[in-house]
Protein backbone atom coordinates (compact mmCIF):
# COMPACT_ATOMS: atom_id res chain seq x y z
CA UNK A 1 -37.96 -1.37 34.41
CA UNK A 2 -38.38 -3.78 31.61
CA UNK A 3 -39.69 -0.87 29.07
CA UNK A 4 -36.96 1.53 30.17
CA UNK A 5 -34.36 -1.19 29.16
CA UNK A 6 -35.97 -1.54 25.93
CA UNK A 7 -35.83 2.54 25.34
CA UNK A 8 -32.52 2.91 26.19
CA UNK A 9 -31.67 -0.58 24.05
CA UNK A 10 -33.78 1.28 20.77
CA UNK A 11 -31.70 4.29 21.61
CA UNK A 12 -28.60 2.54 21.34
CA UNK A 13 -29.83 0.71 18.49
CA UNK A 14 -30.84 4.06 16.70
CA UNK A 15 -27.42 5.75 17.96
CA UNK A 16 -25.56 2.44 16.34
CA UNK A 17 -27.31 2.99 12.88
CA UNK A 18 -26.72 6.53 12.50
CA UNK A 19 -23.12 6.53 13.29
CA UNK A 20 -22.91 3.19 10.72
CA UNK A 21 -24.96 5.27 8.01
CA UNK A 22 -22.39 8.34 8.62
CA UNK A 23 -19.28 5.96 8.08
CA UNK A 24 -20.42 4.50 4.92
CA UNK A 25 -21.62 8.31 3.46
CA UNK A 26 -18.34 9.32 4.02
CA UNK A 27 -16.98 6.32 2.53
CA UNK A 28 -18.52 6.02 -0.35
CA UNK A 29 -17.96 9.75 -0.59
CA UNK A 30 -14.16 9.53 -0.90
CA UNK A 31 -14.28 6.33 -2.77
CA UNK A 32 -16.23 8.37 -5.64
CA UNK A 33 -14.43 11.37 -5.28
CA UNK A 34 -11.11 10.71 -5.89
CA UNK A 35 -11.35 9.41 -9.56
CA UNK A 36 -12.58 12.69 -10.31
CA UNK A 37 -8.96 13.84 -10.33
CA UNK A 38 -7.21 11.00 -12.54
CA UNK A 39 -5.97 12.12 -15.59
CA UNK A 40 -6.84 10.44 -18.94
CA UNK A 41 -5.69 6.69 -18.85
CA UNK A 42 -5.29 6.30 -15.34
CA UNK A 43 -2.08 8.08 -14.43
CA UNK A 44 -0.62 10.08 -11.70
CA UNK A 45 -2.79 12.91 -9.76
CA UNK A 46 -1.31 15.97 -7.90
CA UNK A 47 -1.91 14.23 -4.40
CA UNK A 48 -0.16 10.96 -5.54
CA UNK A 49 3.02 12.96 -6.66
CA UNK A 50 2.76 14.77 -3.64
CA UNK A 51 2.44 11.61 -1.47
CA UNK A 52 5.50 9.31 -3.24
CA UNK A 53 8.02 11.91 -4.01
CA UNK A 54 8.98 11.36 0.00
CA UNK A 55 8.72 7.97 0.14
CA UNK A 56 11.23 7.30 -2.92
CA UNK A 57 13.59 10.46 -1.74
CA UNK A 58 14.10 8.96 1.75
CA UNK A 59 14.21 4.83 1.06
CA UNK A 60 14.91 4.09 -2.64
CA UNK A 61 18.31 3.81 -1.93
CA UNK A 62 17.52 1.10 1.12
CA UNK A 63 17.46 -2.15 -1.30
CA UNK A 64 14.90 -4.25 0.28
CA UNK A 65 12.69 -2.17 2.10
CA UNK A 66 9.56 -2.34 -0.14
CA UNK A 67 9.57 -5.50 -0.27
CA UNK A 68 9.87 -6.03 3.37
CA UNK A 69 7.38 -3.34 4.31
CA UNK A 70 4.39 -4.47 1.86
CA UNK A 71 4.30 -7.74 3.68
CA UNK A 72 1.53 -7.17 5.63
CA UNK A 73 -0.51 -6.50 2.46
CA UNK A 74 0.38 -10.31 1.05
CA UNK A 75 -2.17 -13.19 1.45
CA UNK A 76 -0.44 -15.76 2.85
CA UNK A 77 -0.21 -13.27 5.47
CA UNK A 78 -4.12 -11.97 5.48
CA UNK A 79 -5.90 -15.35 4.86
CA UNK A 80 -3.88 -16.95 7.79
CA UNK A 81 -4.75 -13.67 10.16
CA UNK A 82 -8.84 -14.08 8.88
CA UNK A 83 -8.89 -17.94 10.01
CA UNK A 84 -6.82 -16.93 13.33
CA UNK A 85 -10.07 -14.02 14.21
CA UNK A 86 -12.47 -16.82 13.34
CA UNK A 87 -10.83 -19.72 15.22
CA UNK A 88 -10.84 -16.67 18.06
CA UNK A 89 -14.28 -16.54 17.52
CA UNK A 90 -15.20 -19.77 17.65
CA UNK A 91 -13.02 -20.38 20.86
CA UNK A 92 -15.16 -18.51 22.02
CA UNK A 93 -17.97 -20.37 21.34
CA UNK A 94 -19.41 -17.90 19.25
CA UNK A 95 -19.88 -19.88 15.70
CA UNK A 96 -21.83 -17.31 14.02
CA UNK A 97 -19.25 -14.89 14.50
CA UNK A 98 -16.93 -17.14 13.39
CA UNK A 99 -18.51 -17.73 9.89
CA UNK A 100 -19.27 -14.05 9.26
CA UNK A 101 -15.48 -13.12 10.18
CA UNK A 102 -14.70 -15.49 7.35
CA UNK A 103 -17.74 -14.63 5.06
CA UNK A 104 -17.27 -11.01 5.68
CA UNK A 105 -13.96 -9.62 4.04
CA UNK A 106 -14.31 -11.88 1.63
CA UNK A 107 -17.89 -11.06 -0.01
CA UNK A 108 -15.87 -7.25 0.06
CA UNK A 109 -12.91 -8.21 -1.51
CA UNK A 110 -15.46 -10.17 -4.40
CA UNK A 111 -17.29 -6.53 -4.38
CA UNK A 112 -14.12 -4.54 -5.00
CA UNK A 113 -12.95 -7.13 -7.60
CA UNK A 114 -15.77 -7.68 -9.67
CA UNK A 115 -17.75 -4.37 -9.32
CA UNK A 116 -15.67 -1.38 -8.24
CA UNK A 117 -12.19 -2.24 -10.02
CA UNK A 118 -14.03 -2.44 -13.79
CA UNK A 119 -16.41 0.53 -12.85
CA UNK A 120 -13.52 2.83 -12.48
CA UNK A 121 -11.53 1.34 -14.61
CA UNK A 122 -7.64 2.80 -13.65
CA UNK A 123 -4.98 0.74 -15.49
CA UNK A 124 -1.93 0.22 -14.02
CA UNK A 125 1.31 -2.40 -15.38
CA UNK A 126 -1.45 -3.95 -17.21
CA UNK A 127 -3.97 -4.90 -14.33
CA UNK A 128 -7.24 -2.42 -12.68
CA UNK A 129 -5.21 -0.55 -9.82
CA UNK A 130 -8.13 1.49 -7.94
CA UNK A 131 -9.65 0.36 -5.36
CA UNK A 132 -6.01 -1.45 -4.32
CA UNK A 133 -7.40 -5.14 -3.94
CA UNK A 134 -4.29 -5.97 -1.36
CA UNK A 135 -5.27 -2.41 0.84
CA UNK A 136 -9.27 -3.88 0.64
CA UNK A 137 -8.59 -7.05 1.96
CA UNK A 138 -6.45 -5.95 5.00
CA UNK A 139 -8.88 -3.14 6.30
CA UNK A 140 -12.14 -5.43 5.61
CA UNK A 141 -10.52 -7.93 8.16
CA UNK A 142 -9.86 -5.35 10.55
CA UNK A 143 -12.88 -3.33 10.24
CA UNK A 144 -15.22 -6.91 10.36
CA UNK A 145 -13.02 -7.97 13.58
CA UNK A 146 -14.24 -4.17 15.27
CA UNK A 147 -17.41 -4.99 14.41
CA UNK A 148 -17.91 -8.30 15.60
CA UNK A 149 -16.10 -8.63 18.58
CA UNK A 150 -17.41 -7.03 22.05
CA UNK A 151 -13.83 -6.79 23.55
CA UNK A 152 -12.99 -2.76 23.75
CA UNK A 153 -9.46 -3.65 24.37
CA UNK A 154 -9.46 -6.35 21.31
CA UNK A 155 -11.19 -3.39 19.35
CA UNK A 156 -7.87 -0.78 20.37
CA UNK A 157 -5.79 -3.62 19.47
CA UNK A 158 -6.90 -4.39 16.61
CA UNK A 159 -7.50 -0.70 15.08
CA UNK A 160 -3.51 0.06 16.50
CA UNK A 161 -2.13 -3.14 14.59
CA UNK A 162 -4.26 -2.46 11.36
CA UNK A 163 -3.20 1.22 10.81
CA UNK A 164 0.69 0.61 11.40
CA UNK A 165 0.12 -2.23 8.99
CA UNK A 166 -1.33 -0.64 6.46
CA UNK A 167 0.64 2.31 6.61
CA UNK A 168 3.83 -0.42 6.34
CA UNK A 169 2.48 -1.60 3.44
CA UNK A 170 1.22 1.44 1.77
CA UNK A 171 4.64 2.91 1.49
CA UNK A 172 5.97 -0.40 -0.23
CA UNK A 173 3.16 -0.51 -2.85
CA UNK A 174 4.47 2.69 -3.46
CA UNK A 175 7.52 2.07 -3.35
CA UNK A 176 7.87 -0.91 -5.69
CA UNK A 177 4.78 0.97 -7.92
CA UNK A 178 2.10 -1.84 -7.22
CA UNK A 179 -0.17 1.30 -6.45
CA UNK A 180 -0.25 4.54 -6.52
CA UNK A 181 -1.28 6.61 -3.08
CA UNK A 182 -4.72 7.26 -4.13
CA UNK A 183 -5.51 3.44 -4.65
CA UNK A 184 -4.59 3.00 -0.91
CA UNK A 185 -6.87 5.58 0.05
CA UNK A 186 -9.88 4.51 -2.51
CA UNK A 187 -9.19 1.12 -0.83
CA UNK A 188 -9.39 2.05 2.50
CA UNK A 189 -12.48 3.98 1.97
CA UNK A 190 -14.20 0.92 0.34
CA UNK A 191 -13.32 -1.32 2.38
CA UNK A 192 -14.35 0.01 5.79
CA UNK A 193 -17.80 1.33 3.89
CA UNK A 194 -18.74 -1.59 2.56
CA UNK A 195 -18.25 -3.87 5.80
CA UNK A 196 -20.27 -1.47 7.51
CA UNK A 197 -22.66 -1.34 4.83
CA UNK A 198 -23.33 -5.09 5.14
CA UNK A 199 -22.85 -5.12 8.75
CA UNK A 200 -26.91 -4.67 9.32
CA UNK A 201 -27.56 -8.03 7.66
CA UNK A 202 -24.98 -9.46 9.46
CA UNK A 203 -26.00 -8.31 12.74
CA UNK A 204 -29.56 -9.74 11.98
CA UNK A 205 -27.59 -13.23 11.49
CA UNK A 206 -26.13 -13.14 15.11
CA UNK A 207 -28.77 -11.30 16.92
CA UNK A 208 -30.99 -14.76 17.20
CA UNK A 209 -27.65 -16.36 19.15
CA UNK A 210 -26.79 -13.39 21.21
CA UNK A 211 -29.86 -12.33 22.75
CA UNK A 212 -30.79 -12.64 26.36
CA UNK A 213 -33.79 -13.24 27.00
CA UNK A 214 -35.56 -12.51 30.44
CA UNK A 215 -36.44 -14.85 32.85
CA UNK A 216 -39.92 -15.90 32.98
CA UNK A 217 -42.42 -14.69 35.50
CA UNK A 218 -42.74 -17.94 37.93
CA UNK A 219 -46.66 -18.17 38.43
CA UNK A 220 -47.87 -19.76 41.43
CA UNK A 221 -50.28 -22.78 40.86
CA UNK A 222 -53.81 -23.01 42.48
């Protein structure tokens, strides 16, 4: 009984890694693919003219809107929402999860900032535009909160609340020209591959904390 628990646990295992190895292929896949199609210096491409001609048709004449939509994009509204999944965590009783919900989004954001912004290199109003460091942020929180909770219901919550929050906030970047569509989409990408790319590590940090061991065999003394 014991070794068929510990098959179908390596299974799952096995199951887990391929599916994380898929998400970060495709990932990294779109995150390298798209500045194929910038033009010289950074500007527009075909699918961002294609993806902000509706947005300023139907609401540039709705004063306010941007700026009320790109909210959820803001810090004092992210870093506020990370301690609030942590202090969940840690309710919880679950400390390590706690610090890597913290330690998490933020080691991505540092990635994004210091590595992938100056390796592609896309000006924009004087400042590196792709991958969008406010889209980054936002999905690594949601993607590290998937990951490290065991709730299926806090998962569908959380995955709900994330997308219609960063599709809020990806029509008011455009709309006020913070970024343009295909920095939202390189950020996305990024973000959700690299949380899953250091997921393994972090897994290895919590796996000590959240196994269970069996109960040992009770031998009878002579």
């Amino acid at each position: 009984m014991i070794a068929e628990r510990e098959v179908v646990g390596w299974l799952g295992r096995v199951r887990a890694n391929l599916v994380a190895l898929c998400v970060v292929l495709v990932g990294v896949g779109i995150v390298v693919a798209l500045p194929f199609s910038f033009p010289g210096g950074g500007g527009s491409t075909d699918l961002d003219r294609a993806l902000a001609q509706p947005i300023h048709s139907e609401m540039d004449d709705r004063p306010g809107i941007y700026e009320a939509l790109v909210i959820p994009s803001n810090g004092y509204i992210l870093i506020p929402l990370l301690l609030a999944a942590a202090a969940w965590f840690g309710y919880q009783r679950h400390w390590r999860r706690a610090v890597a919900m913290v330690v998490l989004p933020e080691v991505v954001v540092g990635i994004n900032t210091w590595v992938l912004k100056p390796l592609w290199d896309r000006p924009l109003h004087g400042y590196l535009a792709y991958p969008s460091g406010h889209t980054v942020h936002l999905v690594a929180i949601a993607t590290a909160f998937v990951l490290l909770t065991g709730s299926t219901r806090a998962r569908v919550s959380a995955v709900v609340i994330a997308t219609v929050a960063l599709l809020c906030a990806a029509v008011g970047m455009v709309g006020l020209g913070y970024h343009l569509p295909t920095d939202i989409l390189g950020g996305s990408a990024a973000a959700i591959a690299l949380v899953t790319a250091c997921w393994r590590p972090v897994d290895r940090f919590l796996e000590p904390a959240g196994r269970i061991r069996p109960a040992a065999r009770i031998r009878p003394q002579c």
